[in-house]
Protein backbone atom coordinates (compact mmCIF):
# COMPACT_ATOMS: atom_id res chain seq x y z
CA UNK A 1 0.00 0.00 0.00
CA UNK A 2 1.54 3.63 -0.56
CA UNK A 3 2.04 6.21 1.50
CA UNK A 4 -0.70 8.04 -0.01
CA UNK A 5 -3.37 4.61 0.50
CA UNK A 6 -1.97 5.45 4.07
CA UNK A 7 -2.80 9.15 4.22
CA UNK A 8 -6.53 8.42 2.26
CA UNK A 9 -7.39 5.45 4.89
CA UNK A 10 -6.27 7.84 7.96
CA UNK A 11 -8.80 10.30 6.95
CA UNK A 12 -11.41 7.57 6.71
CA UNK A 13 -10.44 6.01 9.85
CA UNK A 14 -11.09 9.27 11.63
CA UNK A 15 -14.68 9.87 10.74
CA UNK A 16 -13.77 13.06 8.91
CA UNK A 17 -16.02 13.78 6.34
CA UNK A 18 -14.82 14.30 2.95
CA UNK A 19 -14.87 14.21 -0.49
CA UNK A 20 -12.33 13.05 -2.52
CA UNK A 21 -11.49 15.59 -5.74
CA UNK A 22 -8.54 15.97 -7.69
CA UNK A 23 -6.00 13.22 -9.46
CA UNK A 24 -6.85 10.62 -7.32
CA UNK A 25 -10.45 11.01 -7.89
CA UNK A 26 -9.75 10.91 -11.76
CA UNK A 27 -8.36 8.11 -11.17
CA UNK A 28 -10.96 6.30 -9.48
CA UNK A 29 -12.88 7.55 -12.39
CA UNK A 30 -10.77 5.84 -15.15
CA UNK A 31 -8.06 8.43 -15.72
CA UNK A 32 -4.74 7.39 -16.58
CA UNK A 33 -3.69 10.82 -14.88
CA UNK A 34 -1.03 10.33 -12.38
CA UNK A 35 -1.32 12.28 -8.71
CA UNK A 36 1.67 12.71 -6.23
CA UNK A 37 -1.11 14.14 -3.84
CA UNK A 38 -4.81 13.64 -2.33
CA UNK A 39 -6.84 16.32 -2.63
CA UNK A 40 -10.36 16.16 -0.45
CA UNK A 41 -13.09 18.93 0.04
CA UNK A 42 -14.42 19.04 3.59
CA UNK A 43 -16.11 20.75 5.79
CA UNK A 44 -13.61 22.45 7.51
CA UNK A 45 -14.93 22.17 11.41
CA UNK A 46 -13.16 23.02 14.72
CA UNK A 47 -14.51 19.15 15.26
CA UNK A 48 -13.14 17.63 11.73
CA UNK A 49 -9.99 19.85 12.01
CA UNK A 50 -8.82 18.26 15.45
CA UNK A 51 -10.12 14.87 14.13
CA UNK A 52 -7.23 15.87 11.46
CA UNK A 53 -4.99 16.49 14.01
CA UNK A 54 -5.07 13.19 15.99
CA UNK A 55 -4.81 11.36 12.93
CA UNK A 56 -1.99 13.43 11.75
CA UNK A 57 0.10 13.71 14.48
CA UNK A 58 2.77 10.97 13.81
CA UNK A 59 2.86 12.35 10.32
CA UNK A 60 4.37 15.59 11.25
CA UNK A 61 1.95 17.32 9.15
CA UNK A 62 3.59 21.88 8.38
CA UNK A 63 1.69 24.00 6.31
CA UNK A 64 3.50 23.48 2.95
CA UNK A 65 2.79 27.11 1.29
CA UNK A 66 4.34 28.59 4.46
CA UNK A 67 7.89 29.51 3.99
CA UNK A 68 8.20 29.05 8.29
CA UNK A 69 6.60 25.25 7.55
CA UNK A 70 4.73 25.71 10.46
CA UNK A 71 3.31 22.53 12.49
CA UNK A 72 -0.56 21.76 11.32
CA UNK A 73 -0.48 20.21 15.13
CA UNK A 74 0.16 23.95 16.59
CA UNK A 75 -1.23 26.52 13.88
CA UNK A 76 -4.32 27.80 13.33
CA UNK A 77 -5.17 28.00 17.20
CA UNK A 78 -8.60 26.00 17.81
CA UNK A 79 -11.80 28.75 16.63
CA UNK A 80 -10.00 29.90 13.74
CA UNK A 81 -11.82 30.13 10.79
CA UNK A 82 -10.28 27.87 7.13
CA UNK A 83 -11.37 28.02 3.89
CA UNK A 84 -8.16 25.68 2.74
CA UNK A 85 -5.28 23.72 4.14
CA UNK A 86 -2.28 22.81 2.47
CA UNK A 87 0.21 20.27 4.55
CA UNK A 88 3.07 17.87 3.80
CA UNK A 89 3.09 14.96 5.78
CA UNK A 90 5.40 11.85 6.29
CA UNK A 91 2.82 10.15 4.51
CA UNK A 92 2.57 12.94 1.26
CA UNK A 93 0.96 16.46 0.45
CA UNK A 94 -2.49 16.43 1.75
CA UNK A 95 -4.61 19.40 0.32
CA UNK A 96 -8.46 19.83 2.13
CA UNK A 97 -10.51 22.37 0.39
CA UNK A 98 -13.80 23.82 1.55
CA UNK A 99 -15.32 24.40 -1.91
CA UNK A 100 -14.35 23.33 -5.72
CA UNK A 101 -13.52 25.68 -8.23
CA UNK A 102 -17.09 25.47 -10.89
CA UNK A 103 -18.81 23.58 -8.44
CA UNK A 104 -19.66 25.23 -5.30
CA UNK A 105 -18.90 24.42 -1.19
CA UNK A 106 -18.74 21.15 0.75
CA UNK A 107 -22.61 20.71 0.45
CA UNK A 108 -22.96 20.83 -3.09
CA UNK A 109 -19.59 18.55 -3.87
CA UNK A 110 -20.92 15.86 -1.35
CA UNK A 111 -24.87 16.24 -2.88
CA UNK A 112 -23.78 14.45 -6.42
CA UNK A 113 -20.44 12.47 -4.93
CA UNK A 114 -20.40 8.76 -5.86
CA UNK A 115 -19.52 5.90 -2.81
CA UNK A 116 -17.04 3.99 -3.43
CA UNK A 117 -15.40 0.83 -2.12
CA UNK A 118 -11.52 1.60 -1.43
CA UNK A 119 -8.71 -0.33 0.75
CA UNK A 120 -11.91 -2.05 2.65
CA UNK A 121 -13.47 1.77 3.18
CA UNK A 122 -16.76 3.53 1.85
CA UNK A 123 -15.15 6.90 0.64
CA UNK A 124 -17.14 9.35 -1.35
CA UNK A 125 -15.78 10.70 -4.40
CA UNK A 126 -16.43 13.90 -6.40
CA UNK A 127 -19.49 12.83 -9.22
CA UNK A 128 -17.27 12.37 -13.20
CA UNK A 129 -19.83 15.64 -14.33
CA UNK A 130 -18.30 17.50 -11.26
CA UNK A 131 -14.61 16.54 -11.36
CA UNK A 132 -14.91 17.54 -15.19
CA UNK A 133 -16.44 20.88 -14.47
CA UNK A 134 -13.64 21.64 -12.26
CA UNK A 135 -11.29 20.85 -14.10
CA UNK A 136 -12.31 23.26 -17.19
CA UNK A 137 -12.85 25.77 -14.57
CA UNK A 138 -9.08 25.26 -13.21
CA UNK A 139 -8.15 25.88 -17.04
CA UNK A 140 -4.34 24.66 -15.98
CA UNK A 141 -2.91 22.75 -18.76
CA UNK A 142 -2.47 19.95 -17.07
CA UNK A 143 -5.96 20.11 -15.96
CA UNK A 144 -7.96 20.56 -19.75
CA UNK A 145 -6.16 17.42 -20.95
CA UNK A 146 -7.20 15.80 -17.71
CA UNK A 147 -10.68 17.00 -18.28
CA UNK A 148 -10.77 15.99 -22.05
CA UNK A 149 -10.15 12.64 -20.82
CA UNK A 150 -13.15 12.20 -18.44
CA UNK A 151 -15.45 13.67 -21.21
CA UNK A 152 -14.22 10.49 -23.34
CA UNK A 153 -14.58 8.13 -20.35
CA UNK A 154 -18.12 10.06 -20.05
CA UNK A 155 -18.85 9.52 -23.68
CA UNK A 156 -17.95 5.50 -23.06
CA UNK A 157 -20.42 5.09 -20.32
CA UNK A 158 -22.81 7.18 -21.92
CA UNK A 159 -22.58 4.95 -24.54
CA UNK A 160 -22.29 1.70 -22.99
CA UNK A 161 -25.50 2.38 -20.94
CA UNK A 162 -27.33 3.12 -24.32
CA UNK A 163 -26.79 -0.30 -25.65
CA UNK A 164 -28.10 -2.02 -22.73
């Protein structure tokens, strides 16, 4: 199992709820896209963000985008407000959004999210319409060829479904 199994399972484990989005969720999907990272929209709590923490803590999980790497385990203070949360861990980069890019908050991501059996967990996973619709709305490079992918895998099921 890798490292990043590891970081996806610890979330489960926790009870934090989350969506996964991003490269692994492509993946999931049927993209050959490759992801050095798990990406997950949340609801970012005071009670999901020390759930975080516990599960975290022998990861050594610093805010990545700060140039002081702060520890996750220490900073923000308990009360304070996120809308995002970008660590490095032992375990890999672990990004936890609040809302997607095209598709709206934590409510709306988890309203059309697909269940999904993974590692011996039930883990919701952005919808294939959703994950696409972010990804046009990122408009990154890497992200429209990524995108122009799902709308063939899209096209295949849509297809599939038609002839049975």
């Amino acid at each position: 199992m890798s490292d990043l199994q590891r970081l996806l399972l610890r979330l489960s484990e926790a009870g934090i709820d989350f969506v996964l989005v991003g490269g692994y969720a492509a993946i999931l999907h049927g993209s050959s896209a490759l992801t050095r990272d798990i990406d997950v929209c949340a609801a970012l709590t005071t009670e999901n963000i020390e759930k975080l923490r516990d599960a975290l803590r022998d990861a050594h999980p610093v805010h990545r985008l700060s140039v002081e790497r702060p520890s996750f385990l220490d900073e923000p203070r308990p009360g304070v407000p996120l809308n995002h949360l970008y660590l490095h861990t032992d375990l890999g980069t672990l990004d936890l959004l609040s809302s997607i890019t095209g598709v709206g908050d934590f409510e709306r991501v988890v309203r059309d999210a697909v269940e999904v059996e993974l590692f011996g967990h039930r883990i919701r996973a952005i919808s294939l319409d959703d994950l696409i619709t972010a990804k046009e709305a990122l408009g990154r490079d890497k992200d429209l060829i990524v995108a122009k992918e799902l709308r063939a895998i899209r096209e295949t099921q849509n297809h599939s479904q038609g002839e049975q």
